[in-house]
Every structure is written in structure tokens, then in C-alpha cells.
C-alpha atoms as a PDB file:
ATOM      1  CA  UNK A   1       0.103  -7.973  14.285  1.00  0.00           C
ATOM      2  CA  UNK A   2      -0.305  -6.815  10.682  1.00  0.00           C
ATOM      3  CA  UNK A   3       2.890  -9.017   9.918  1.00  0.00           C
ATOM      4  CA  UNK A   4       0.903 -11.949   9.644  1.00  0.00           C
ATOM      5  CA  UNK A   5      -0.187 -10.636   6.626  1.00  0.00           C
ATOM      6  CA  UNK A   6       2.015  -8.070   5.324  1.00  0.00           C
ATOM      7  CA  UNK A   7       5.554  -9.548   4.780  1.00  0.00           C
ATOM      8  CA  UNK A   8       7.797  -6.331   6.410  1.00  0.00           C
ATOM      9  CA  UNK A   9      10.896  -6.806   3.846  1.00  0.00           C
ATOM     10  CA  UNK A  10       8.403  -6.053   0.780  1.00  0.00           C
ATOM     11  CA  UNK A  11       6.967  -3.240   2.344  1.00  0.00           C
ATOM     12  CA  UNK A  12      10.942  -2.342   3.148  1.00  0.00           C
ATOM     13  CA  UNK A  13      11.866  -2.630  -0.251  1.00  0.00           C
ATOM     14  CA  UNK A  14       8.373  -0.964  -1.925  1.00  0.00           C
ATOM     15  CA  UNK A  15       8.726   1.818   0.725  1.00  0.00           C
ATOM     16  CA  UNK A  16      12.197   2.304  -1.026  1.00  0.00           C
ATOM     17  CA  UNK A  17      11.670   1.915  -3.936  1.00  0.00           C
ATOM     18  CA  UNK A  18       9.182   4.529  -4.230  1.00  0.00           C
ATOM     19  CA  UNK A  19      11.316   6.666  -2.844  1.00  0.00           C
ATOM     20  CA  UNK A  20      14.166   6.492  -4.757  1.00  0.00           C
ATOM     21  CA  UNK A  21      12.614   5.722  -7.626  1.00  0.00           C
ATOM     22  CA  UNK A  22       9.271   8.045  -7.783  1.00  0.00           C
ATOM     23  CA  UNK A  23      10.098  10.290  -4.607  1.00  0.00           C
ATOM     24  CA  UNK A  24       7.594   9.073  -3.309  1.00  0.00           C
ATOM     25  CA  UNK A  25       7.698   8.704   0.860  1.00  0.00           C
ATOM     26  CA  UNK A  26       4.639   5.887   2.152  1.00  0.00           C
ATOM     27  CA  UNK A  27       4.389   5.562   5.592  1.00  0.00           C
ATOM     28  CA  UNK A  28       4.738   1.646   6.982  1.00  0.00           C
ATOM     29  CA  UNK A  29       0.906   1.713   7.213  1.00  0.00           C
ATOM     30  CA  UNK A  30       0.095   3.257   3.720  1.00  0.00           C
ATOM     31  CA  UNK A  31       2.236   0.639   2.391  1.00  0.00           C
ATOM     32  CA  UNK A  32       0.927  -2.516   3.734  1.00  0.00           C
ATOM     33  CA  UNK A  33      -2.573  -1.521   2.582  1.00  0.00           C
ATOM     34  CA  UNK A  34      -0.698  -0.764  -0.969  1.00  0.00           C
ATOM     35  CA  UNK A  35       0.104  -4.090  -0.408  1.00  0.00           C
ATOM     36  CA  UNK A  36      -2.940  -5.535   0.653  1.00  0.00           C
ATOM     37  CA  UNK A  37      -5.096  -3.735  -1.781  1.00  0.00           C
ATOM     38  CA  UNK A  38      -2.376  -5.600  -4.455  1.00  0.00           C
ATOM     39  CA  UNK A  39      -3.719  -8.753  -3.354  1.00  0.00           C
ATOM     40  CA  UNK A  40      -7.287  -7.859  -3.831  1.00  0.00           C
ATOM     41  CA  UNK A  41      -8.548  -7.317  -0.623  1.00  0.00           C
ATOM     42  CA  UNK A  42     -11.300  -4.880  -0.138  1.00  0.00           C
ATOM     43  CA  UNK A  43     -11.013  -1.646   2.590  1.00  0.00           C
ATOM     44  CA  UNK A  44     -13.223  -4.346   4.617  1.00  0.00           C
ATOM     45  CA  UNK A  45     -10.598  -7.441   4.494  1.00  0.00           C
ATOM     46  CA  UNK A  46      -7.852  -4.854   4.833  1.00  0.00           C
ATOM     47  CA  UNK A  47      -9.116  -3.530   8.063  1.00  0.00           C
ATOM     48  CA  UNK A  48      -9.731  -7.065   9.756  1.00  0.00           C
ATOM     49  CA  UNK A  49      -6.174  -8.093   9.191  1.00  0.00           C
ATOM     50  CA  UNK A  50      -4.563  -4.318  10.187  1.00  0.00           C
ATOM     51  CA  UNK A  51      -7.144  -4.333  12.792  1.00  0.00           C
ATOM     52  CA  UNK A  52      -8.212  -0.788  11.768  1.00  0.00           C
ATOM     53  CA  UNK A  53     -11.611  -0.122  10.451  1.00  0.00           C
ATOM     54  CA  UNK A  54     -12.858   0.085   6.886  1.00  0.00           C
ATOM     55  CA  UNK A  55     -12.722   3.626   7.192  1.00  0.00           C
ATOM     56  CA  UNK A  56      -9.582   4.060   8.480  1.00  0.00           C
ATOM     57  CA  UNK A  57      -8.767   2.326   5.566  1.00  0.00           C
ATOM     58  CA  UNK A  58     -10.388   4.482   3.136  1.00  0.00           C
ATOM     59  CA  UNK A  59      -8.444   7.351   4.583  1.00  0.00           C
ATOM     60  CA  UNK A  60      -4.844   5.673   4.044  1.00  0.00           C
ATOM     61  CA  UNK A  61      -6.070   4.666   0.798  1.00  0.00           C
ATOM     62  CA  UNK A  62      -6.852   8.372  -0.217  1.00  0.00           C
ATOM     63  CA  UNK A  63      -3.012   9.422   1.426  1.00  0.00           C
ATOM     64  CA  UNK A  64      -1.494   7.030  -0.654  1.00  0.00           C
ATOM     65  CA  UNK A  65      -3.623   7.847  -4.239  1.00  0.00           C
ATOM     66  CA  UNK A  66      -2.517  11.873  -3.177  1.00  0.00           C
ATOM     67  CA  UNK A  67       0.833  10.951  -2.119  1.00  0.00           C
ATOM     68  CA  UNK A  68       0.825   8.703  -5.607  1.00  0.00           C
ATOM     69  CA  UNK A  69      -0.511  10.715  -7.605  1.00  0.00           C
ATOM     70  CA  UNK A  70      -2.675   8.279  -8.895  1.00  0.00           C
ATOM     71  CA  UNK A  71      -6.603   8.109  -8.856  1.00  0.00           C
ATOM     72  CA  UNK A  72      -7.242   4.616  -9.663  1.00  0.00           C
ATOM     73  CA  UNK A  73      -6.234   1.148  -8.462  1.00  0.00           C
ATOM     74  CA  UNK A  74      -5.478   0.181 -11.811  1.00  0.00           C
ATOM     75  CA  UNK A  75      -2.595   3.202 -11.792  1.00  0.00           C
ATOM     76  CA  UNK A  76      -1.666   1.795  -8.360  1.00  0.00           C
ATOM     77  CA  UNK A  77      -0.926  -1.287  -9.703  1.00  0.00           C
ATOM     78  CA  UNK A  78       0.922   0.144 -12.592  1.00  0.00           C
ATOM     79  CA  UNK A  79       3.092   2.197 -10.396  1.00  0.00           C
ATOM     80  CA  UNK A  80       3.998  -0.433  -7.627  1.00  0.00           C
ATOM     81  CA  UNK A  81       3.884  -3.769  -9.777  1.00  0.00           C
ATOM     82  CA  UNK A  82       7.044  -3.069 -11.317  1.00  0.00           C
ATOM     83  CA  UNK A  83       8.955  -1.953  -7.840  1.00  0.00           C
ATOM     84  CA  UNK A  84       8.663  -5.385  -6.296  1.00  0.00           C
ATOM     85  CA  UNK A  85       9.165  -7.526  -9.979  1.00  0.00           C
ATOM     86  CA  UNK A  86      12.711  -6.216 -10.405  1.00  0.00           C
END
């Protein structure tokens, strides 16, 4: 299961936060590969440990830069960063 390497109460509380902070709604999935893509793994390492492929991954990673608003990783990490800090 994908909480061997996502911990579920920080995707609880980013999944939260975003929304009640940014209005932003992430699915479960589009926020452990937030998550994961926060700790530097590639759409490759990402899909080994969700068990989904690489491109799978590339799609959820496209939702959540749409959903975000963003376009970079550097803006993902600028948004999210500060949601699990405080």
C-alpha cells in the first residue's frame, strides 16, 4: 500500500489545509504524489511506490499543477511547504 510511503495524517492535514487555506480540493492520490514529489522523487520512483506507472503519474502531476495553479515544482513547493511547517 502507498502508506508505506506516504504518511496518511500529512496528506490529512495538507489535503486540509489547502482547502481551507487556498480552496484548493486534492484528491488522496494527487496529494501523496504532492508529497512524494516534496521528497524528490521522480514520476519514475513515485510510480514504484504508488504502484501506478510513470505516466499515470505525469497525469496526477498535471491535475494537481491545474488544480494549483502553479506551473513549476519550485511554486509547488512554495505553496505546500508552508501548510505542513505550521
Amino acid at each position: 500500500s502507498s502508506g508505506d510511503y506516504t504518511d496518511d495524517a500529512l496528506v490529512t492535514r495538507l489535503r486540509e489545509r489547502l482547502s481551507s487555506r487556498h480552496k484548493i480540493a486534492l484528491s488522496q492520490r494527487q496529494s501523496e504524489v504532492a508529497l512524494l514529489i516534496l521528497r524528490g522523487h521522480s514520476s519514475v520512483s513515485i510510480g514504484w511506490r504508488l504502484d501506478i506507472s510513470p505516466q499515470t503519474v505525469k497525469v496526477f502531476r498535471k491535475q494537481l499543477y491545474r488544480k494549483c495553479e502553479i506551473s513549476s515544482q519550485a511554486e509547488l513547493f512554495s505553496l505546500i511547504t508552508p501548510l505542513l511547517s505550521s
